[in-house]
PDB file of N, CA and C in Angstrom:
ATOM      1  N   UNK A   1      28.242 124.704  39.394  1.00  0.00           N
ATOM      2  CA  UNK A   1      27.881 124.240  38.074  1.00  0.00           C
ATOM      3  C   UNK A   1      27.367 122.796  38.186  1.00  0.00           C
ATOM      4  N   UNK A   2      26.293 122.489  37.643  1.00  0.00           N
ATOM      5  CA  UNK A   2      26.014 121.115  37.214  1.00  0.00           C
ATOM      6  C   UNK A   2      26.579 120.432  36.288  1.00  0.00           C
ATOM      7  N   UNK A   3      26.515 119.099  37.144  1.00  0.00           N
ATOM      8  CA  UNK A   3      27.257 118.207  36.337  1.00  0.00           C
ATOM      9  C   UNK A   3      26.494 116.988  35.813  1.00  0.00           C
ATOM     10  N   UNK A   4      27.031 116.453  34.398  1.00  0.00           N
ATOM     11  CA  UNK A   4      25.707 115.003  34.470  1.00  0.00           C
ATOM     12  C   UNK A   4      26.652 114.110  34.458  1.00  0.00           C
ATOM     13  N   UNK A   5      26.340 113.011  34.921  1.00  0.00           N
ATOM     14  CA  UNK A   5      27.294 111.532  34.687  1.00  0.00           C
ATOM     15  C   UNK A   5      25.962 111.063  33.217  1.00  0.00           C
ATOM     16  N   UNK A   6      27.038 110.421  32.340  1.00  0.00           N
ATOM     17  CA  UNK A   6      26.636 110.519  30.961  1.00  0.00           C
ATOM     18  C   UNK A   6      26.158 108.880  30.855  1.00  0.00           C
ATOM     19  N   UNK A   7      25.483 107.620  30.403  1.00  0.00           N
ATOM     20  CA  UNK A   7      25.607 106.284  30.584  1.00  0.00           C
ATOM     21  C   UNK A   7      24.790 106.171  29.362  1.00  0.00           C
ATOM     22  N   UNK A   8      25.064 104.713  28.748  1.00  0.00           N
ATOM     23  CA  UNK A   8      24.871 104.232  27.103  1.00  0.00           C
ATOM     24  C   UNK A   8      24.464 102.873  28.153  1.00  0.00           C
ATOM     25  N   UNK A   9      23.319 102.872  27.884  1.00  0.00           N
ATOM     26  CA  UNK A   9      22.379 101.938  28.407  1.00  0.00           C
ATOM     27  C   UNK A   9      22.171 100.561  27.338  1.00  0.00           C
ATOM     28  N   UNK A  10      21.400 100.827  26.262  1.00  0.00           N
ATOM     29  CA  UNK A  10      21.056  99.887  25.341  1.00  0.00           C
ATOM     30  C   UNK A  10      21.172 100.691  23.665  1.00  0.00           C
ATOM     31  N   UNK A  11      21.109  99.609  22.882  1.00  0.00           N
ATOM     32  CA  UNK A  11      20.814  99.969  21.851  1.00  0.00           C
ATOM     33  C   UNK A  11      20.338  98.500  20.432  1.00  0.00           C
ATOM     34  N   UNK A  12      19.654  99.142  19.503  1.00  0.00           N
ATOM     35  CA  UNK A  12      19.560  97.931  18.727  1.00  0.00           C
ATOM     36  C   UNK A  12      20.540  97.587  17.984  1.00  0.00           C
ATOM     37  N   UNK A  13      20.385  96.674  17.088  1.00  0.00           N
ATOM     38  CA  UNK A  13      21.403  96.079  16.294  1.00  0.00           C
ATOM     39  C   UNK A  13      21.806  96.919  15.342  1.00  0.00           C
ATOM     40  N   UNK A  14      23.028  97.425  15.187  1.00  0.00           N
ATOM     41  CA  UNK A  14      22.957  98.268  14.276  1.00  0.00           C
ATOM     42  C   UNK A  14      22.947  97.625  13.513  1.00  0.00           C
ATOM     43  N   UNK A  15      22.741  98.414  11.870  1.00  0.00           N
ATOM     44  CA  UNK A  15      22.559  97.963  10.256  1.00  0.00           C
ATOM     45  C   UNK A  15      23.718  98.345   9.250  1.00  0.00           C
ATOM     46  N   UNK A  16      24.187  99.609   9.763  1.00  0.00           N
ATOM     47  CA  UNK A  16      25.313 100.018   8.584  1.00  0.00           C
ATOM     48  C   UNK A  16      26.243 100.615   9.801  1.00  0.00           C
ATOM     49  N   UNK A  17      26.873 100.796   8.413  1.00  0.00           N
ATOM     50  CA  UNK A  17      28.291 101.680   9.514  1.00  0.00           C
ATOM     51  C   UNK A  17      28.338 102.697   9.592  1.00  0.00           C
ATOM     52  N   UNK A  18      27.074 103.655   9.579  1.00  0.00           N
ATOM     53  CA  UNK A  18      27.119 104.521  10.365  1.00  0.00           C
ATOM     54  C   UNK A  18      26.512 104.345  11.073  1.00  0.00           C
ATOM     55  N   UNK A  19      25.477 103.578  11.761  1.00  0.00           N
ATOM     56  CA  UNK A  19      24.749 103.403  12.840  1.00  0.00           C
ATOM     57  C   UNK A  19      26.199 102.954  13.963  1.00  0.00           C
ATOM     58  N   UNK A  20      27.367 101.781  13.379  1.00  0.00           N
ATOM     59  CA  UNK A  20      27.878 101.113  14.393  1.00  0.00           C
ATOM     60  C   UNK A  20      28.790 102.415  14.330  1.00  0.00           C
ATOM     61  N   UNK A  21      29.365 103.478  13.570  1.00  0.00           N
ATOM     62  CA  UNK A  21      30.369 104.684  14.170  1.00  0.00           C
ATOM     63  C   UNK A  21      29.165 105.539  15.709  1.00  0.00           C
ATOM     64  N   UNK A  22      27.911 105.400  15.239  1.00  0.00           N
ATOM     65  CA  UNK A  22      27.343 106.267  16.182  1.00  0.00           C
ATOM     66  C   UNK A  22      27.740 105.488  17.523  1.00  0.00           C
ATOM     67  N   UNK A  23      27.102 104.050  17.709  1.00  0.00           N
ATOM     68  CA  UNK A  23      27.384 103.684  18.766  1.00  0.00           C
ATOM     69  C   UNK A  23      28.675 103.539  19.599  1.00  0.00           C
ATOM     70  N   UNK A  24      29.456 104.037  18.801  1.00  0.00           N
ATOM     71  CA  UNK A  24      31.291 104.235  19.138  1.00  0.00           C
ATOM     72  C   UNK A  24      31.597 105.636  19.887  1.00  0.00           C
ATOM     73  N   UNK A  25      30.699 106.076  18.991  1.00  0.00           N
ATOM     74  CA  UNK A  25      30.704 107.335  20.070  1.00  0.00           C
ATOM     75  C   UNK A  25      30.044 107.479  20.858  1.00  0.00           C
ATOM     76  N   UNK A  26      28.947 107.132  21.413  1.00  0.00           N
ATOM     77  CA  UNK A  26      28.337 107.069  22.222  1.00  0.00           C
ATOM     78  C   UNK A  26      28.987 106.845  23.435  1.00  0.00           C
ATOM     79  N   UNK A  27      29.572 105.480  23.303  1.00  0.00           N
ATOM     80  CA  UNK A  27      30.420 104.259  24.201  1.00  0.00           C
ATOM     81  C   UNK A  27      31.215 105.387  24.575  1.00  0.00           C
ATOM     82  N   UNK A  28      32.508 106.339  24.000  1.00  0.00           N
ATOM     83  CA  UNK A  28      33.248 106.566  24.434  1.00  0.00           C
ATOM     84  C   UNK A  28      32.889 107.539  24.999  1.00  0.00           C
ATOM     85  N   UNK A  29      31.495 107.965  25.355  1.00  0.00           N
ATOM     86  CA  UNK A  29      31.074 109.097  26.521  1.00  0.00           C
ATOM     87  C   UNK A  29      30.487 108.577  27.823  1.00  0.00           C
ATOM     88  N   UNK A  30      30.171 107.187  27.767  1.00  0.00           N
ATOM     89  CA  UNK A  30      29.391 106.772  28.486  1.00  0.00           C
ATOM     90  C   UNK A  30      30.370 106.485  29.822  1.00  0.00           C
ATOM     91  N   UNK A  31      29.882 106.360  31.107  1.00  0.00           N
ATOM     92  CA  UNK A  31      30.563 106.452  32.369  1.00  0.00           C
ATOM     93  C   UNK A  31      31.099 107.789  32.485  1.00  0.00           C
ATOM     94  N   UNK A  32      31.402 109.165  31.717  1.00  0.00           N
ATOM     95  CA  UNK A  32      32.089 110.011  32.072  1.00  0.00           C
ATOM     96  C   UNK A  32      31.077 111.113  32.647  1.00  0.00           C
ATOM     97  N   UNK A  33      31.802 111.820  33.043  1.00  0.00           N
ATOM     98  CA  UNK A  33      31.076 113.565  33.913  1.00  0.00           C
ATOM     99  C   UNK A  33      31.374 114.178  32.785  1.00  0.00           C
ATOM    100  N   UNK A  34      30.014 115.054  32.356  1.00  0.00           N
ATOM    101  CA  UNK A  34      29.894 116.090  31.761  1.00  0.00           C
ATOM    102  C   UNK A  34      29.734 117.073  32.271  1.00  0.00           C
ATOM    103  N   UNK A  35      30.345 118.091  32.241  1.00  0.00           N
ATOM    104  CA  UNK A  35      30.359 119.661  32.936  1.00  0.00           C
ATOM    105  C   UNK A  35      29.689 120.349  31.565  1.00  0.00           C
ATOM    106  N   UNK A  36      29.852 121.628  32.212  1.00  0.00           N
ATOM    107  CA  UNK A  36      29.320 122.331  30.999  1.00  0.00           C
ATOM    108  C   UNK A  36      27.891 122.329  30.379  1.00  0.00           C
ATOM    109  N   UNK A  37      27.077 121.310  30.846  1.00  0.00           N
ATOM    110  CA  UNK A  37      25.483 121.219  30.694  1.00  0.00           C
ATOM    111  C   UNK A  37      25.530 120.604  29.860  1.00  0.00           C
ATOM    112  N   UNK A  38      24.310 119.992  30.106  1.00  0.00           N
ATOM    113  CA  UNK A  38      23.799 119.589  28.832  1.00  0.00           C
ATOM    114  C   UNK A  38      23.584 119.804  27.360  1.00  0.00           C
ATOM    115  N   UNK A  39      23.267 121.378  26.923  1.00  0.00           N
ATOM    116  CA  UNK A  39      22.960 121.678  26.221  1.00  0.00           C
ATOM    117  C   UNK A  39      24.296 122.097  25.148  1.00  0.00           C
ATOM    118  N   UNK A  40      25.539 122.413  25.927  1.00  0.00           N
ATOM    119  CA  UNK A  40      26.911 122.133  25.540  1.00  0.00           C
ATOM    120  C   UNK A  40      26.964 120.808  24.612  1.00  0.00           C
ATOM    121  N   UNK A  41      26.807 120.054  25.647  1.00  0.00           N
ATOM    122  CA  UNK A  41      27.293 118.232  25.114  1.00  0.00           C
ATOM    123  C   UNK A  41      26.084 117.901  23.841  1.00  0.00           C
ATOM    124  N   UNK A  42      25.026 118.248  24.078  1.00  0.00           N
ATOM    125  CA  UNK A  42      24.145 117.756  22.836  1.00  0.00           C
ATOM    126  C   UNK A  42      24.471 118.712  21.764  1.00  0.00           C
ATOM    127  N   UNK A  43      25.070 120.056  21.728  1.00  0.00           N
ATOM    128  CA  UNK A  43      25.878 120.100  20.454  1.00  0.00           C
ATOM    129  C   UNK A  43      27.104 119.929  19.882  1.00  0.00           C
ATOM    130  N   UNK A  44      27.720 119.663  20.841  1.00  0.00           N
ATOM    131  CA  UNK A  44      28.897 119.088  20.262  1.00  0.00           C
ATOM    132  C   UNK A  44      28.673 117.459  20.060  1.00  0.00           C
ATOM    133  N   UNK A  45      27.633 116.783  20.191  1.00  0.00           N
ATOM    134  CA  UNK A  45      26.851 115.553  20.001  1.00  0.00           C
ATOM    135  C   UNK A  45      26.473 115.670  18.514  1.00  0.00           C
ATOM    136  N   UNK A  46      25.814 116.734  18.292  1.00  0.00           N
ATOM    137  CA  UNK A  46      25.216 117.095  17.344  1.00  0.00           C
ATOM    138  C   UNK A  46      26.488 117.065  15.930  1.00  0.00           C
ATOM    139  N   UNK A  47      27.150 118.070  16.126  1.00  0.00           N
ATOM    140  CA  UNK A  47      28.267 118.251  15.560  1.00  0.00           C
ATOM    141  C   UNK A  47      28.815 116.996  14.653  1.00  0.00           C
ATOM    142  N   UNK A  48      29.198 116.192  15.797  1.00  0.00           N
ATOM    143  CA  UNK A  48      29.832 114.720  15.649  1.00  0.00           C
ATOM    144  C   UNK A  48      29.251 114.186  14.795  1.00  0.00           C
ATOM    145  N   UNK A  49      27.504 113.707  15.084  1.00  0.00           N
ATOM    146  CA  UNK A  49      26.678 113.246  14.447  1.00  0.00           C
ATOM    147  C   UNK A  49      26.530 113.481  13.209  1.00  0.00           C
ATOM    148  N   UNK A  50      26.491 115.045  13.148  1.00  0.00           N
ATOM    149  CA  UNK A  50      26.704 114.994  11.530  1.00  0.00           C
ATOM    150  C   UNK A  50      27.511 115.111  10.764  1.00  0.00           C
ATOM    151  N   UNK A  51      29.013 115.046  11.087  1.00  0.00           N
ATOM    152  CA  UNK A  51      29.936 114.620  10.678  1.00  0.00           C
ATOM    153  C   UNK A  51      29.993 113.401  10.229  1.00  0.00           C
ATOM    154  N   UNK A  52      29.194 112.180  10.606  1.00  0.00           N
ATOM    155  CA  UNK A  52      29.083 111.015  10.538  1.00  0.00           C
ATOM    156  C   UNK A  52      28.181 110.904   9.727  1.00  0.00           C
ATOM    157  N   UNK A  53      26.724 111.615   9.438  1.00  0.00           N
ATOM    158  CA  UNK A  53      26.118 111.572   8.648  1.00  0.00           C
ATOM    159  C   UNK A  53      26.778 111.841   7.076  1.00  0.00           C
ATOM    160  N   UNK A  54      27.319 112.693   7.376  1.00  0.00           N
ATOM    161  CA  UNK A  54      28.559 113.336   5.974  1.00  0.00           C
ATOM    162  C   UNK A  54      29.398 111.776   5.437  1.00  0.00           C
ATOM    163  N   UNK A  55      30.221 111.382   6.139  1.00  0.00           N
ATOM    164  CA  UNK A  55      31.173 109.962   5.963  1.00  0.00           C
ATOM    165  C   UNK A  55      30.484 108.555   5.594  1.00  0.00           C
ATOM    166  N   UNK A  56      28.927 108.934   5.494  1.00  0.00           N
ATOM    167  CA  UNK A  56      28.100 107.836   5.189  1.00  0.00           C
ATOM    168  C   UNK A  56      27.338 108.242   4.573  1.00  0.00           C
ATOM    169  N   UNK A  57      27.177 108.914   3.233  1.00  0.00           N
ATOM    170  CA  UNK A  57      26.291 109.292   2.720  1.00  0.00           C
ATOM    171  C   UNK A  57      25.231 108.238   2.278  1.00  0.00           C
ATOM    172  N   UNK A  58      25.125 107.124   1.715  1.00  0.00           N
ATOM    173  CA  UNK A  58      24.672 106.088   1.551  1.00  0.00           C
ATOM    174  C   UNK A  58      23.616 105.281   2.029  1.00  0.00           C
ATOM    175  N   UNK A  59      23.891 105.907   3.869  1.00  0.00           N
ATOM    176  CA  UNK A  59      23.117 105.207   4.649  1.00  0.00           C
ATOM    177  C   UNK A  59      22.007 106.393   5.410  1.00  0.00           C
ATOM    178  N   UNK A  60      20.827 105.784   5.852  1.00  0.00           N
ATOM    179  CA  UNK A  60      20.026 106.910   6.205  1.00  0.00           C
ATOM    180  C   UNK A  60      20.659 108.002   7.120  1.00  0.00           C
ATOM    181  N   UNK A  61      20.084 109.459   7.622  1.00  0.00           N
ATOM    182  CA  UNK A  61      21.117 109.972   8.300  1.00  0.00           C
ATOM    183  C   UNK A  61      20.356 109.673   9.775  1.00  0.00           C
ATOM    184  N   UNK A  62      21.151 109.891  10.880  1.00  0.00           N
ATOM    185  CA  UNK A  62      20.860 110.026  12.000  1.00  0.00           C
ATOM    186  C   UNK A  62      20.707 111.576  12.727  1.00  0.00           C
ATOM    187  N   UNK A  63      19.950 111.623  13.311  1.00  0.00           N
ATOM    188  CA  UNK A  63      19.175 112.875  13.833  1.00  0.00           C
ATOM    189  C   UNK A  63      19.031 112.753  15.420  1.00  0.00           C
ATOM    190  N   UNK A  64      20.216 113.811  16.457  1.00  0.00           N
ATOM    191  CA  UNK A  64      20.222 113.703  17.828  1.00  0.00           C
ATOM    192  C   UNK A  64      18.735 114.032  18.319  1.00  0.00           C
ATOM    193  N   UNK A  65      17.866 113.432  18.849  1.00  0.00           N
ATOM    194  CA  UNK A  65      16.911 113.872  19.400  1.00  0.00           C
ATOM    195  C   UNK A  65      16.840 113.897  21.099  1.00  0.00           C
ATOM    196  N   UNK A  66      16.626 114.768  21.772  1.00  0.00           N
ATOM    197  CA  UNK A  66      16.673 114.780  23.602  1.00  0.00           C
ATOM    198  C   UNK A  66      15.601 115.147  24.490  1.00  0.00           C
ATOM    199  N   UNK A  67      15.593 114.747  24.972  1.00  0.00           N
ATOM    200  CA  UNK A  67      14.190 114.982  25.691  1.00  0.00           C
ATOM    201  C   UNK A  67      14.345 115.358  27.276  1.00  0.00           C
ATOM    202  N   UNK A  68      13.499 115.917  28.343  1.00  0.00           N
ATOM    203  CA  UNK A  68      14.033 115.985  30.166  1.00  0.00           C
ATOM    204  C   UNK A  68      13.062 114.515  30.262  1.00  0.00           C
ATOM    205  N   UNK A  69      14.132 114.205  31.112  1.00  0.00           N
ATOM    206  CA  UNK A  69      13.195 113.130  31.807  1.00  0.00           C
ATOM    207  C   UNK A  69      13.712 113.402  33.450  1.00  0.00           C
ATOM    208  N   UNK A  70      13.198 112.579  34.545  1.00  0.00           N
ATOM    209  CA  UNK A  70      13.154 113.338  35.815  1.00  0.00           C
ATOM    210  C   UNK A  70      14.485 113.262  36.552  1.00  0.00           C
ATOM    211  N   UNK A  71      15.641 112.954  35.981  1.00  0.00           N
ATOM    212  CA  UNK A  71      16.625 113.035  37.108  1.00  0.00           C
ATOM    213  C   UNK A  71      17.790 113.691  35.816  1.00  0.00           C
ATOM    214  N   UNK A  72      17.242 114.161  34.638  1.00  0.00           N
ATOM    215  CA  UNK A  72      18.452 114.400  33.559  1.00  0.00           C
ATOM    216  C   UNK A  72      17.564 114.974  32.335  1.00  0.00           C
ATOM    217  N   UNK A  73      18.574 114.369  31.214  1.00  0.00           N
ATOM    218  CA  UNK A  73      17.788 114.039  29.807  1.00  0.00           C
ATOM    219  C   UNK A  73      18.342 112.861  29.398  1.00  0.00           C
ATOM    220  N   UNK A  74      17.565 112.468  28.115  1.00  0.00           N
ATOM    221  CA  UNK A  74      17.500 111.152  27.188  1.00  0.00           C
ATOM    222  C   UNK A  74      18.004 111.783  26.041  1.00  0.00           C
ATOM    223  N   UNK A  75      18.748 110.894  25.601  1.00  0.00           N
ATOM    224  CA  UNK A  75      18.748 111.302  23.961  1.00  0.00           C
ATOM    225  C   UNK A  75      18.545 109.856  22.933  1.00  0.00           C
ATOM    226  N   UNK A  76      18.129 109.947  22.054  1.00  0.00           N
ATOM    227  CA  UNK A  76      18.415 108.736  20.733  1.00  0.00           C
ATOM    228  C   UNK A  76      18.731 109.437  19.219  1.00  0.00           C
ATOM    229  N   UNK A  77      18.786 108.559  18.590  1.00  0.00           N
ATOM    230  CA  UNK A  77      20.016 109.264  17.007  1.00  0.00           C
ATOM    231  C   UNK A  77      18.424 108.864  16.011  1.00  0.00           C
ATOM    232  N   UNK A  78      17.410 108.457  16.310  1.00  0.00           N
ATOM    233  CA  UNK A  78      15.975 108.525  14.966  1.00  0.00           C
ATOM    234  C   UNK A  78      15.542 107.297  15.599  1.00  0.00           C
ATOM    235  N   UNK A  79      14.344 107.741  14.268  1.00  0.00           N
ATOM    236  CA  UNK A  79      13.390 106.612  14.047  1.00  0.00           C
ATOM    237  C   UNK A  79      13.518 104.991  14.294  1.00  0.00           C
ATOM    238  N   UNK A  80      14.745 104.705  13.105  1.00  0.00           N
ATOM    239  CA  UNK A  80      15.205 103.356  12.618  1.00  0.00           C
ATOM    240  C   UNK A  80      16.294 102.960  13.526  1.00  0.00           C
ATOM    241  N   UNK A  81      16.866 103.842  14.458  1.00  0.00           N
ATOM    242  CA  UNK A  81      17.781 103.216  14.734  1.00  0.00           C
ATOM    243  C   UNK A  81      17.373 103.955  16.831  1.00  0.00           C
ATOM    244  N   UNK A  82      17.431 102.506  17.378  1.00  0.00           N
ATOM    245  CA  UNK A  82      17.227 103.546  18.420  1.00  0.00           C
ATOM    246  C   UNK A  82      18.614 102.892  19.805  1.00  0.00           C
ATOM    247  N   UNK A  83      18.673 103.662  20.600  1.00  0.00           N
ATOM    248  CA  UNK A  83      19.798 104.050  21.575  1.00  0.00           C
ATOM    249  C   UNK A  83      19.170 104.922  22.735  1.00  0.00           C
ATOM    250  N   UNK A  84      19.319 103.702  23.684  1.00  0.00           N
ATOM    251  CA  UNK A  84      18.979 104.410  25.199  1.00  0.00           C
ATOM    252  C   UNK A  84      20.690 105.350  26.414  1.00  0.00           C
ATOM    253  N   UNK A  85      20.415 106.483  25.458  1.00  0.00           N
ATOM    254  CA  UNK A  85      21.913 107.299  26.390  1.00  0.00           C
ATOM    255  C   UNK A  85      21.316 108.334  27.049  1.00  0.00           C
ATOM    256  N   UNK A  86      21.602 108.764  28.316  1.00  0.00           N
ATOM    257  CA  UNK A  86      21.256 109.372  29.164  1.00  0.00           C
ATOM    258  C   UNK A  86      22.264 110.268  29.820  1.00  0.00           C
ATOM    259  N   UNK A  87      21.809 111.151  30.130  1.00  0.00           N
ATOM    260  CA  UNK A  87      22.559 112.355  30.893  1.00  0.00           C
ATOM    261  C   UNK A  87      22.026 112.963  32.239  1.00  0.00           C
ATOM    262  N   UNK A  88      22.629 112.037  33.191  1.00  0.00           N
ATOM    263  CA  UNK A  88      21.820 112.038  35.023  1.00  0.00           C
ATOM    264  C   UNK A  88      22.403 112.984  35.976  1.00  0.00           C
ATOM    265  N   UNK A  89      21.279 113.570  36.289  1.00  0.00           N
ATOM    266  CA  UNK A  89      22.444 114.889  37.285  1.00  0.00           C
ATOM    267  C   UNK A  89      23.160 114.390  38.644  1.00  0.00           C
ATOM    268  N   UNK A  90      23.718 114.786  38.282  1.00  0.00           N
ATOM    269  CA  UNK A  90      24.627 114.542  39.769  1.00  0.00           C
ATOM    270  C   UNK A  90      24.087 115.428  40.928  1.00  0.00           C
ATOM    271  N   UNK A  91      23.656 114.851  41.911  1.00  0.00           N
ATOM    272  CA  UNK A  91      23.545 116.046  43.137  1.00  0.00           C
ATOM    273  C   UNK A  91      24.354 115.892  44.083  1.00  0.00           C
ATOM    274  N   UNK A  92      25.057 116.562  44.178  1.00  0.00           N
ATOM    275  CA  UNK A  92      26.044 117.314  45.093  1.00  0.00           C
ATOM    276  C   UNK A  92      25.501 118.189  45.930  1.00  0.00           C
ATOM    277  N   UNK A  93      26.398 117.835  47.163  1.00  0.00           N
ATOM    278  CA  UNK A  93      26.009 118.798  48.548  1.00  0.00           C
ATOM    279  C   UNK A  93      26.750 120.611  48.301  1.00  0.00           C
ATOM    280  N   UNK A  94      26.384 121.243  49.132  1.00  0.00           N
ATOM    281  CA  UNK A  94      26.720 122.933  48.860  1.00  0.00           C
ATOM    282  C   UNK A  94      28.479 122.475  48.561  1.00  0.00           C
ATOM    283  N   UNK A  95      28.521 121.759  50.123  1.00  0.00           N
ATOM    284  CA  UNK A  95      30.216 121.349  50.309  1.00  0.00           C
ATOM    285  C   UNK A  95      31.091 120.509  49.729  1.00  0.00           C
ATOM    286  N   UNK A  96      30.474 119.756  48.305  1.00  0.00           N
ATOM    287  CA  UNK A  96      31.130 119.294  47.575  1.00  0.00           C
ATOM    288  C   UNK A  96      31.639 120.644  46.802  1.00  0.00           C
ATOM    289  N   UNK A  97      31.125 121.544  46.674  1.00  0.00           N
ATOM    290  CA  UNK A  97      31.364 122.475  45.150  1.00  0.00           C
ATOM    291  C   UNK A  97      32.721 123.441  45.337  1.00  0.00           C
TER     292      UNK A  97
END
């Protein structure tokens, strides 16, 4: 199974508090191994996210967007608010597994 090591690179200033709950969660994924793929973690990303969108009605919502880039994927939460988090594959030998 592939694995990604997960990392929260940058982000802008947030504006409201739901931008600064997003970046909380973010943080608390960042440095860890994700099993289960990618496509696992960006919905239960998803999930979160709009749970947060819900607890902030007030403020614009945020929208997981992901993309492949060459050693993983990227993700950011929109337009207005942006966040460099990444999901890098790990390569492992046959004899690690």
């Amino acid at each position: 199974m592939t694995r990604y090591f997960a990392f929260f690179g940058s982000h802008n200033q947030p504006k409201n508090a739901l931008q600064s709950a997003a970046v909380e969660v973010l943080k608390g994924y960042s440095g860890r191994i994700i099993s289960g793929g990618p496509t696992r973690f960006l919905n239960t990303l998803r999930v979160q996210i709009s749970q947060l969108n819900r607890d902030h009605p007030r403020c614009s919502p945020l929208r997981v967007r992901d993309w492949i880039i060459g050693c993983g994927w990227g993700i950011s939460l929109g337009d207005q608010f942006t966040v460099g988090f990444y999901l890098y594959e790990i390569k492992e030998d046959e004899t690690d597994a």
